[in-house]
Protein backbone atom coordinates (compact mmCIF):
# COMPACT_ATOMS: atom_id res chain seq x y z
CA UNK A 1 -7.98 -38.18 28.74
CA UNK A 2 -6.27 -34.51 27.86
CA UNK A 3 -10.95 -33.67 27.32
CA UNK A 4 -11.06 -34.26 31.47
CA UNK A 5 -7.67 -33.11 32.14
CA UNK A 6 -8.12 -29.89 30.63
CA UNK A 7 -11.83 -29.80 32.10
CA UNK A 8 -10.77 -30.13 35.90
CA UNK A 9 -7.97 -27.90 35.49
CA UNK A 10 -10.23 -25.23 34.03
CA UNK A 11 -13.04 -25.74 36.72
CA UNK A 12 -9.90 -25.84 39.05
CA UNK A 13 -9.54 -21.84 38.34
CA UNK A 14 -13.47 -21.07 38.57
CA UNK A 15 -13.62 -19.20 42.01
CA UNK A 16 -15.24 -20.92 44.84
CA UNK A 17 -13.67 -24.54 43.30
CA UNK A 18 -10.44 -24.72 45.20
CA UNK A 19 -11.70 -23.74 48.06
CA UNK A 20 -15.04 -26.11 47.88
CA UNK A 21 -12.92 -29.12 46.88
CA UNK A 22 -10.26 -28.61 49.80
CA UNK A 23 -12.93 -28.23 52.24
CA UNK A 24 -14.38 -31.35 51.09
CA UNK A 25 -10.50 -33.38 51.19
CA UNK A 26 -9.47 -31.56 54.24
CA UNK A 27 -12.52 -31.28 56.33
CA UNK A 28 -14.45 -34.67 54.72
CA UNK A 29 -12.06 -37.06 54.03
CA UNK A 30 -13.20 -37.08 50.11
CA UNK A 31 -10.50 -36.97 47.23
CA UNK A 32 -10.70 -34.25 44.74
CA UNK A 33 -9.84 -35.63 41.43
CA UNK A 34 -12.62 -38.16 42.07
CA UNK A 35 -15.24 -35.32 42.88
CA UNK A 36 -14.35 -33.80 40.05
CA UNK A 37 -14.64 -36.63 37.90
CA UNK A 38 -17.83 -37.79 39.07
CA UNK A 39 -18.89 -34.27 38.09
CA UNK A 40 -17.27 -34.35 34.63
CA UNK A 41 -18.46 -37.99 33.41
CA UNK A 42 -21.80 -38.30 35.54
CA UNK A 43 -20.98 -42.29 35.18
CA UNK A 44 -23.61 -44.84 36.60
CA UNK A 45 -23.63 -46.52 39.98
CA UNK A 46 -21.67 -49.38 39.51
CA UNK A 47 -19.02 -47.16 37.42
CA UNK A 48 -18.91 -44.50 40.40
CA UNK A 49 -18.14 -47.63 43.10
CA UNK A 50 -15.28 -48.90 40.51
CA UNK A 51 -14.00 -45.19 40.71
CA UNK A 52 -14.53 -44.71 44.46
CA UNK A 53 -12.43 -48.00 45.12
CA UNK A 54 -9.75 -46.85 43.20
CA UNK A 55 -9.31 -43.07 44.21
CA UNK A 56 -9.50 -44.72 47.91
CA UNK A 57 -6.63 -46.98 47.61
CA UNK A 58 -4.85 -44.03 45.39
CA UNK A 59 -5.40 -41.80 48.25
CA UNK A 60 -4.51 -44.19 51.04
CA UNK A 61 -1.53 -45.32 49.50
CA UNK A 62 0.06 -43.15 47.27
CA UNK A 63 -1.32 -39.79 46.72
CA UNK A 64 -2.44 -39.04 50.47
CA UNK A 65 1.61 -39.69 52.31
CA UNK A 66 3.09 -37.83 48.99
CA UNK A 67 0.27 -34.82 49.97
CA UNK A 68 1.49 -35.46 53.77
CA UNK A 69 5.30 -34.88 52.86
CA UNK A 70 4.87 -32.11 50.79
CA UNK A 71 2.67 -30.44 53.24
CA UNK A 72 5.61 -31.21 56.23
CA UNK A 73 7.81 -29.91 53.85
CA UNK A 74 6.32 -26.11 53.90
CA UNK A 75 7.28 -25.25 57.72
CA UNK A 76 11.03 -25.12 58.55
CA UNK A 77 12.52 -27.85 60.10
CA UNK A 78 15.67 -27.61 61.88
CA UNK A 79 18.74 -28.23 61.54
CA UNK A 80 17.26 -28.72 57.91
CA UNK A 81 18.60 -25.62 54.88
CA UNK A 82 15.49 -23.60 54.34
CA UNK A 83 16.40 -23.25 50.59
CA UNK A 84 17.23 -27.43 50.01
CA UNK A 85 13.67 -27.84 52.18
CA UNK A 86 11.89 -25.51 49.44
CA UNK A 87 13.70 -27.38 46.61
CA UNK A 88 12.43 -30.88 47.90
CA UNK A 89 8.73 -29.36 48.19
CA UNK A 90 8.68 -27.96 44.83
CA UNK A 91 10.18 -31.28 43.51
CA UNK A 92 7.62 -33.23 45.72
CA UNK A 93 4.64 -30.50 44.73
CA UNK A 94 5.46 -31.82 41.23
CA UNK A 95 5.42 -35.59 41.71
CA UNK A 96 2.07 -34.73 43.52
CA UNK A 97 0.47 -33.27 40.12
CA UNK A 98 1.83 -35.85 38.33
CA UNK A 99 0.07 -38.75 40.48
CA UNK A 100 -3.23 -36.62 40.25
CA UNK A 101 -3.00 -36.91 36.83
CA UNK A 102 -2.50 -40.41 36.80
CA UNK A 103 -5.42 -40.83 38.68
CA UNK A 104 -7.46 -38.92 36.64
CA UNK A 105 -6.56 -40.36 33.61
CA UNK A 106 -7.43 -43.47 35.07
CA UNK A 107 -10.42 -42.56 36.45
CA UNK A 108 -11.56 -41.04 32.72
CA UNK A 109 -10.82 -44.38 31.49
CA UNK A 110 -13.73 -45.77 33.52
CA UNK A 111 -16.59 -44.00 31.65
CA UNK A 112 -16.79 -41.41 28.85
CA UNK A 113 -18.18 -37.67 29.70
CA UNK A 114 -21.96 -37.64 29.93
CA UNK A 115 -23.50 -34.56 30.55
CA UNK A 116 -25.62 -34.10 33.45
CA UNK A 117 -25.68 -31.83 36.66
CA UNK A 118 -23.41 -32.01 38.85
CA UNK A 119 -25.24 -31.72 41.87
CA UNK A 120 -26.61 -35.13 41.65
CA UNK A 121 -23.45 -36.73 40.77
CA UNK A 122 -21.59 -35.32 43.22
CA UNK A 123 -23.89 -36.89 45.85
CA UNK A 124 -24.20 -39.99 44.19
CA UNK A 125 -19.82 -39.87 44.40
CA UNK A 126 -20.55 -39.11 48.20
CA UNK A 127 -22.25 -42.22 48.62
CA UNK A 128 -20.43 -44.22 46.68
CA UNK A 129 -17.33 -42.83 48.52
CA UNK A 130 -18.86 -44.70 51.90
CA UNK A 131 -18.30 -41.42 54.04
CA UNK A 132 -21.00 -39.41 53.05
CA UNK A 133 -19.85 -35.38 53.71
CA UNK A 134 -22.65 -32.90 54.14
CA UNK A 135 -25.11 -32.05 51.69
CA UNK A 136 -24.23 -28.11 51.74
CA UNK A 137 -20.48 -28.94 51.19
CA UNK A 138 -21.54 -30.59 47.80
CA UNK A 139 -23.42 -28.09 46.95
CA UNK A 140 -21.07 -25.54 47.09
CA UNK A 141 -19.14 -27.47 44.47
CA UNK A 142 -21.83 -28.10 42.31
CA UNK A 143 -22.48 -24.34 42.55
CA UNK A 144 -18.75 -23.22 41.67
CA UNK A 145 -19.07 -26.11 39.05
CA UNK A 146 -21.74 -24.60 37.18
């Protein structure tokens, strides 16, 4: 697992990545890790559905209210101590990563790399998602990918 890991953490830090796979979560409704993935192991059809099944329920269940407290966490909330807030968040940020990486390490366990362009993966991974987002979003990953 540490060969994707270390890949999406890497690609994480290319400009243009962070800011092309938020806009795909936030604006899209896609999950990152599984973008990323399906750019990393360019798996067949069938393996991208297995992998789109799981990163939804991750995201639905697990990975999306964890993202949803941490981000609540980030404004002040009265009567609530600023400092014990920013404690929790950090603690919370944490737990966040750490499900991420769960996910991917799951996730690499469902194909091996293969190398390919990521352009076509990544829309095959839109499909396979069931929500399609636009074209242009993808390829402004596939872009900062490359």
């Amino acid at each position: 697992m540490s060969g994707f890991w270390d890949w999406a953490l890497a690609a994480y830090d290319r400009p243009g990545v962070a800011g092309a796979c938020l806009s795909l979560q936030d604006d899209h409704g896609q999950q990152t890790a599984y973008l990323l993935w399906a750019a990393w192991a360019s798996p067949p059809e069938a393996v991208l559905a297995n992998g789109a099944e799981l990163a939804r329920h991750w995201e639905a269940t697990i990975l999306g209210p964890v993202r949803q407290a941490r981000r609540a966490l980030k404004s002040p909330l009265t009567p609530v101590d600023d400092q014990a807030r920013l404690t929790v968040r950090e603690t919370v940020k944490g737990v966040e990563l750490d499900l991420e990486k769960l996910l991917m390490t799951s996730l690499a366990g469902l194909a091996p790399r293969c190398q390919g362009e990521p352009l076509p993966a990544l829309i095959r991974a839109g499909e396979a998602w069931g929500d399609p987002p636009p074209p242009e979003a993808l390829m402004r990953l596939a872009r900062a990918l490359a």
